[in-house]
Protein backbone atom coordinates (compact mmCIF):
# COMPACT_ATOMS: atom_id res chain seq x y z
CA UNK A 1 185.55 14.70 173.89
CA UNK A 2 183.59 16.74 176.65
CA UNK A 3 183.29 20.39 176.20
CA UNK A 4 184.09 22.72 178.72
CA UNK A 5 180.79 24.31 180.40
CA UNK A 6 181.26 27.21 182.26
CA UNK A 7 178.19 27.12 185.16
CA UNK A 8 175.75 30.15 183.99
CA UNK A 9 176.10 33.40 186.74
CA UNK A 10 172.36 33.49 188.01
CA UNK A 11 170.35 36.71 186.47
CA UNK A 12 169.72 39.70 188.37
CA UNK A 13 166.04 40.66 188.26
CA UNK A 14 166.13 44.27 187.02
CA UNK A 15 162.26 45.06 187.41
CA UNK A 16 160.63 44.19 191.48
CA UNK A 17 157.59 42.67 189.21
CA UNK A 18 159.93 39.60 188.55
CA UNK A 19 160.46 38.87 192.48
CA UNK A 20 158.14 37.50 194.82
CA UNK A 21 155.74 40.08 196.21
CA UNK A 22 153.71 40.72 199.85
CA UNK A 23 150.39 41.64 199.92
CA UNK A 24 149.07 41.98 203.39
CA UNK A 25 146.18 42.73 205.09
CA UNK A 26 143.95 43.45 208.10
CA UNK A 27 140.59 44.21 209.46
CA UNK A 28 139.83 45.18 212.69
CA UNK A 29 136.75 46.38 214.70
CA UNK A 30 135.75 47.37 218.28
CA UNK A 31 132.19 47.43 219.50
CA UNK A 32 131.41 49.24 222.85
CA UNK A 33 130.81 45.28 224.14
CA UNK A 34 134.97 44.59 222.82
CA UNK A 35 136.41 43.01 219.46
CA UNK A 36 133.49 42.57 216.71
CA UNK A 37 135.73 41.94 213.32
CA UNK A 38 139.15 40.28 212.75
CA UNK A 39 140.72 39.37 209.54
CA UNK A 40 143.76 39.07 208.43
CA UNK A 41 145.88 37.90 205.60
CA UNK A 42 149.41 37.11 205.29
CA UNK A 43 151.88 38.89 205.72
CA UNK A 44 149.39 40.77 208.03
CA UNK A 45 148.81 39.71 211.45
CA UNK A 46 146.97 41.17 214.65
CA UNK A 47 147.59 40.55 218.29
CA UNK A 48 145.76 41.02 221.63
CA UNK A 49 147.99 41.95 224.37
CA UNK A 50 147.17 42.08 227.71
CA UNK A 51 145.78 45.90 228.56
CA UNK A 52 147.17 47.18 231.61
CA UNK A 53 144.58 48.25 234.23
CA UNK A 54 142.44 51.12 233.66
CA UNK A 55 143.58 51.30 229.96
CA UNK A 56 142.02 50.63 227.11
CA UNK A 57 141.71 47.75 224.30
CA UNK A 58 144.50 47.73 222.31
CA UNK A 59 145.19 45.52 218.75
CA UNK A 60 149.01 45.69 217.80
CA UNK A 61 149.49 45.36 214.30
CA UNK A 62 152.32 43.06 212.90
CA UNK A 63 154.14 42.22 209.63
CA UNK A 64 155.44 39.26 209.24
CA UNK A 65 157.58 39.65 206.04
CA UNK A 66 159.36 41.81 208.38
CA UNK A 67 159.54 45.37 206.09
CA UNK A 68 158.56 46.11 202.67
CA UNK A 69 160.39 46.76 199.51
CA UNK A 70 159.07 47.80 195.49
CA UNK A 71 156.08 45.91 194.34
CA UNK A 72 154.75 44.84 198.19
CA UNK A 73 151.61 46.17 199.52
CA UNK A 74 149.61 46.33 202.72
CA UNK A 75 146.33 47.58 203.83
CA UNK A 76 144.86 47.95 207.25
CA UNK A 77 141.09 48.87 207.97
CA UNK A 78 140.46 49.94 211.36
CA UNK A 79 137.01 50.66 212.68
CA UNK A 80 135.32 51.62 216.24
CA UNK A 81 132.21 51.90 216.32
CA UNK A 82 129.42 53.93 218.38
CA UNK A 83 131.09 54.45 222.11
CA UNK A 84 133.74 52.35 221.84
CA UNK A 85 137.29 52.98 222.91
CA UNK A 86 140.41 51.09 221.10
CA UNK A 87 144.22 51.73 220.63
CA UNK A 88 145.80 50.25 217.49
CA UNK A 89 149.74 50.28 217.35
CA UNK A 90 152.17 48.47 215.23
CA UNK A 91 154.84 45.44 216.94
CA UNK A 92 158.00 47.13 215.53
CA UNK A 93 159.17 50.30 213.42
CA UNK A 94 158.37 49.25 209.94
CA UNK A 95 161.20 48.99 207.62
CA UNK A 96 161.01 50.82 203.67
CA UNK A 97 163.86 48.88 202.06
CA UNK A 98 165.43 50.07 198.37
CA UNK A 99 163.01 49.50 195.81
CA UNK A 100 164.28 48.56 192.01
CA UNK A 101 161.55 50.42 190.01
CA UNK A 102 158.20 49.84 192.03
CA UNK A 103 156.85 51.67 195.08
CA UNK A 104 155.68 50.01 198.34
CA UNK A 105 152.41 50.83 198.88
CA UNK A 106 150.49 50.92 202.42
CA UNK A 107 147.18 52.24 203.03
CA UNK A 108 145.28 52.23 206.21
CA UNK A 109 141.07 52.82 206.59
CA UNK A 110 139.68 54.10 210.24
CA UNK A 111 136.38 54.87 210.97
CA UNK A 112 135.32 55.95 214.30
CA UNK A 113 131.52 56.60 215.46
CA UNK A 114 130.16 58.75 217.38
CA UNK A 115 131.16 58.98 221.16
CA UNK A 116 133.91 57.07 221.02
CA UNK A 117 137.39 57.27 221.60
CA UNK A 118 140.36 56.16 218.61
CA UNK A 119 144.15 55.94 218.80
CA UNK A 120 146.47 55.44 215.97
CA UNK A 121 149.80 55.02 217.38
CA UNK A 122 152.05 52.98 215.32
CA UNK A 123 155.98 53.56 215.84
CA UNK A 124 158.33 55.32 213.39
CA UNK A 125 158.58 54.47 209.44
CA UNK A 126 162.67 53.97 208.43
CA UNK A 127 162.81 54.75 204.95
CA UNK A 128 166.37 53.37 203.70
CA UNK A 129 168.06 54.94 201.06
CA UNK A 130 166.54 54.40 197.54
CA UNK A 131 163.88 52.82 198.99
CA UNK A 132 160.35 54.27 197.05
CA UNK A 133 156.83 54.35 199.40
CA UNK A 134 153.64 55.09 198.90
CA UNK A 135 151.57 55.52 201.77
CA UNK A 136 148.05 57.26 202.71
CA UNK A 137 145.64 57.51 206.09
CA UNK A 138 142.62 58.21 205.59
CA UNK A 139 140.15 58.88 208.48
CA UNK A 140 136.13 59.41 209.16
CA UNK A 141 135.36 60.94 212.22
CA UNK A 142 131.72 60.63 213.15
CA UNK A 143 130.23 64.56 214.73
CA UNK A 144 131.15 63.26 217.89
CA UNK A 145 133.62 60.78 217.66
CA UNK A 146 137.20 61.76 219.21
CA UNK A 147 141.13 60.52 217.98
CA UNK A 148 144.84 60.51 218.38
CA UNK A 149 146.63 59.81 215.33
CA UNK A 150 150.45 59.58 215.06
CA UNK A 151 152.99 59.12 211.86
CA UNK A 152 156.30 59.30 211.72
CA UNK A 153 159.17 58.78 209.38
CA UNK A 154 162.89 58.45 209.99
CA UNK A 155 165.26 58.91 206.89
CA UNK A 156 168.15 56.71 206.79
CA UNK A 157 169.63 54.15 209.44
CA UNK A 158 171.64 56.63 211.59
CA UNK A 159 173.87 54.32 212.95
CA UNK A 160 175.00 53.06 210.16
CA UNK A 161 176.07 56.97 208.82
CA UNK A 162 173.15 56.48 206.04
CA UNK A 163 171.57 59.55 204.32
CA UNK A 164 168.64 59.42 201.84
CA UNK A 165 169.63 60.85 198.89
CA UNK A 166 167.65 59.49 196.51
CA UNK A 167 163.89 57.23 196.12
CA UNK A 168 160.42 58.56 196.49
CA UNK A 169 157.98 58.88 199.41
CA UNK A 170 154.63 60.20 198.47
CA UNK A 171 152.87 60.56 202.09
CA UNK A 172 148.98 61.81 202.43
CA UNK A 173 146.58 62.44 204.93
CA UNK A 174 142.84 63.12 204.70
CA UNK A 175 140.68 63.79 207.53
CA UNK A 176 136.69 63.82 207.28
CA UNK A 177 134.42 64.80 209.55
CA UNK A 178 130.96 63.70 209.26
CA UNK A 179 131.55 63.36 205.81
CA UNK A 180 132.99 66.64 205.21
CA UNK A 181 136.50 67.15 204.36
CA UNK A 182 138.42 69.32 207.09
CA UNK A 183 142.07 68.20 206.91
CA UNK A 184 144.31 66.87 203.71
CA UNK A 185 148.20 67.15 203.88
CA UNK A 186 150.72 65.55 201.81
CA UNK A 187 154.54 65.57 202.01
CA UNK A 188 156.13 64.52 198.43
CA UNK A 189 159.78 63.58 197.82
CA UNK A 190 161.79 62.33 195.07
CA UNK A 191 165.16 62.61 192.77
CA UNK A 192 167.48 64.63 194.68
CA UNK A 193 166.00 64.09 197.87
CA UNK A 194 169.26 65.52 200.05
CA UNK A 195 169.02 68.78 198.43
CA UNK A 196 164.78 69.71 199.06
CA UNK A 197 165.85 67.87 203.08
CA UNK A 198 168.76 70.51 203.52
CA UNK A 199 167.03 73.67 202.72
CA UNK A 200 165.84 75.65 205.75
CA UNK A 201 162.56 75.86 204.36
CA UNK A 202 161.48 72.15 204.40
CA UNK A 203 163.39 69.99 206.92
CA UNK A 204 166.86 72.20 207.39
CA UNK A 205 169.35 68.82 207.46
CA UNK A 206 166.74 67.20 210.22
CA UNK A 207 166.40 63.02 209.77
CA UNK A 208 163.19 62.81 211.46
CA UNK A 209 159.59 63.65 211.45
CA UNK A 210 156.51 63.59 213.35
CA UNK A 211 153.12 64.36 212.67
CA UNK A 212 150.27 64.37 215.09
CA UNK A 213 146.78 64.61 215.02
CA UNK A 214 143.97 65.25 217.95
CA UNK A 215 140.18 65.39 217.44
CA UNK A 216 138.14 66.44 220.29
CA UNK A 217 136.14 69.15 221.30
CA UNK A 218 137.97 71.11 222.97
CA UNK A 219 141.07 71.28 220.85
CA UNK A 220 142.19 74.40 221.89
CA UNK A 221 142.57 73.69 225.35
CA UNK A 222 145.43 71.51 224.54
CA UNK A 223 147.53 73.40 222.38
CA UNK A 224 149.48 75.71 224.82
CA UNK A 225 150.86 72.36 226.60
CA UNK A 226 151.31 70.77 223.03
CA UNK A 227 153.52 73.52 221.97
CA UNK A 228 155.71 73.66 225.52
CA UNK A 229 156.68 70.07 224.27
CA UNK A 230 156.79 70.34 220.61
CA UNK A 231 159.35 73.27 220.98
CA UNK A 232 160.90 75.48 218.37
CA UNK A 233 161.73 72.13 216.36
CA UNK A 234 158.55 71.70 214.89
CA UNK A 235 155.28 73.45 215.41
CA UNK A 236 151.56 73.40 216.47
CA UNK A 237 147.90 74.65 215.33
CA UNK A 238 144.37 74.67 215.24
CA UNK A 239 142.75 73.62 211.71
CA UNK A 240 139.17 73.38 211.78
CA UNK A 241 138.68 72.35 215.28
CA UNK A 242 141.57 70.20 214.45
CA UNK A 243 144.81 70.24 216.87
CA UNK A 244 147.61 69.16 214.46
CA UNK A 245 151.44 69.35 215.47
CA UNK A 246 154.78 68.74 213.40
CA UNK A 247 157.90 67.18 215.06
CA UNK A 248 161.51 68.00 213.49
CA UNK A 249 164.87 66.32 214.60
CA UNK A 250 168.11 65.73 213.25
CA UNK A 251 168.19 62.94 216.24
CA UNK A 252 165.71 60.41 216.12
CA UNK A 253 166.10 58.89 219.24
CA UNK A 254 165.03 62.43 220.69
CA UNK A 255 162.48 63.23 218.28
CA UNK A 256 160.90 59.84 219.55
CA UNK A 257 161.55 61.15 223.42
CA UNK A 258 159.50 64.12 222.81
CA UNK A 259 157.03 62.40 220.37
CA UNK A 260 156.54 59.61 223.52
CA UNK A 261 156.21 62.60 226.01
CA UNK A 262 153.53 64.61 224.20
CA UNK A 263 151.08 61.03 223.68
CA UNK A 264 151.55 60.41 226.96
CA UNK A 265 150.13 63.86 227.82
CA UNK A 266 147.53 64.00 225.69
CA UNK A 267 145.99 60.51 226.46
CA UNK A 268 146.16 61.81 229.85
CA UNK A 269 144.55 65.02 229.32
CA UNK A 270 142.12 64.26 226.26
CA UNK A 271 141.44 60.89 226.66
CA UNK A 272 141.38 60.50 230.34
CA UNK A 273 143.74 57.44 230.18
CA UNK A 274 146.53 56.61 232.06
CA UNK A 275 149.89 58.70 230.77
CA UNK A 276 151.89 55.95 229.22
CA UNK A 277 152.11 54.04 226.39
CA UNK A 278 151.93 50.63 224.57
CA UNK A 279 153.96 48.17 225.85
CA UNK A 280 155.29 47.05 222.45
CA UNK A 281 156.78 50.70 222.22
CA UNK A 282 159.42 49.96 225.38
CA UNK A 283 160.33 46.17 223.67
């Protein structure tokens, strides 16, 4: 007599901790002479492209487990040192998938000496619905040193008619300069995220965001062409010598026109570098 075995359903992990996890990272450094430090650790990988004349070196960040869910992690330490000039950008948009009960963590380290030039231009964040993220810059600006930083965060795959409505993103800045504090900002969401998105105070129904970041001398001689782009979606200031900007959109793709528009300029007119962007952007 046989008795009748019914195959067993396979189990659905209810906690992230019971999957497998990512835990990536990178170092990177530029001397005024060209690269000095490289590590990296799966799933994190650098490349080198080929700069375009009269630009600048550039290192183009890349994760291979291609996004990152509950429970993975990644870390990036960026450095460029005394009168060097580098660009760091990211392959692809990184992707924030739903989480079960752990947050995605990512934390990035620059550093930039005195007299030299810094760019932090990775493209846009997609945080999908439920996903939960964790993520903090944190910069150290020598007296002298100068830098463009760029975030930015799209909620939801638009094409595919999704809307966050729930998940967490905790998002932070801090800013030091020569070891003195002089920016910290930090956007928190969670639970009903639709409702705090929709109210005319905070984000008024828009499913994109931009935030932007210049450090140079002369700050203020910037902002009035800053502001012509930025618009009256978004907005633009000085904060201790600071020039800091905000984009809104309820359309990413134009958010990402205008975002694309104002780097340009300000490599241009900052940075003294040719009014155009990563390659990897265009791909």
């Amino acid at each position: 007599m046989y008795a009748d075995i019914s195959p067993s359903e396979p189990r659905v992990p209810a906690r992230d901790a019971e999957l497998n996890r990512s835990d990536g990272r990178v170092h990177v450094g530029f001397a005024s002479t060209g690269l000095a430090t490289l590590y990296q650790r799966s799933p994190g990988r650098v490349l080198f492209p080929h700069v375009e004349r009269g630009d600048i070196d550039q290192a183009v960040l890349l994760n291979t487990a291609g996004g990152l869910t509950g429970g993975d992690r990644w870390s990036a330490e960026l450095d460029v040192a005394d009168g060097a000039r580098a660009l760091f950008t990211t392959q692809a948009a990184e992707r924030i998938y739903r989480a079960l009960d752990d947050d995605a963590r990512v934390e990035t380290r620059f550093s930039v000496g005195a007299g030299a030039w810094a760019e932090w231009l990775p493209q846009e964040t997609i945080v999908f619905e439920g996903a939960r993220l964790r993520r903090r810059l944190e910069i150290d600006l020598a007296a002298e040193a100068r830098l463009l930083a760029v975030e930015s965060l799209v909620f939801g795959r638009l094409a595919s008619g999704e809307r966050i409505t729930r998940g967490l993103l905790h998002d932070s800045w801090r800013v030091r300069r020569a070891g003195r504090l002089v920016w910290a900002d930090t956007l928190y969401l969670e639970d009903d995220i639709a409702a705090v998105m929709a109210r005319g105070a905070t984000f008024a129904g828009a499913r994109a965001m931009a935030s932007v970041l210049l450090a140079v001398p002369d700050a203020e001689r910037h902002l009035d062409g800053v502001r012509e782009i930025v618009g009256e979606a978004g907005g633009a200031g000085l904060v201790s010598g600071l020039l800091l900007c905000r984009l809104l959109d309820s359309d990413p793709a134009a958010m990402k026109r205008r975002l694309t528009a104002l780097i340009a300029r300000l490599r241009r007119d900052a940075g003294g570098l040719p009014a155009r962007l990563p390659r990897v952007w265009n791909c």
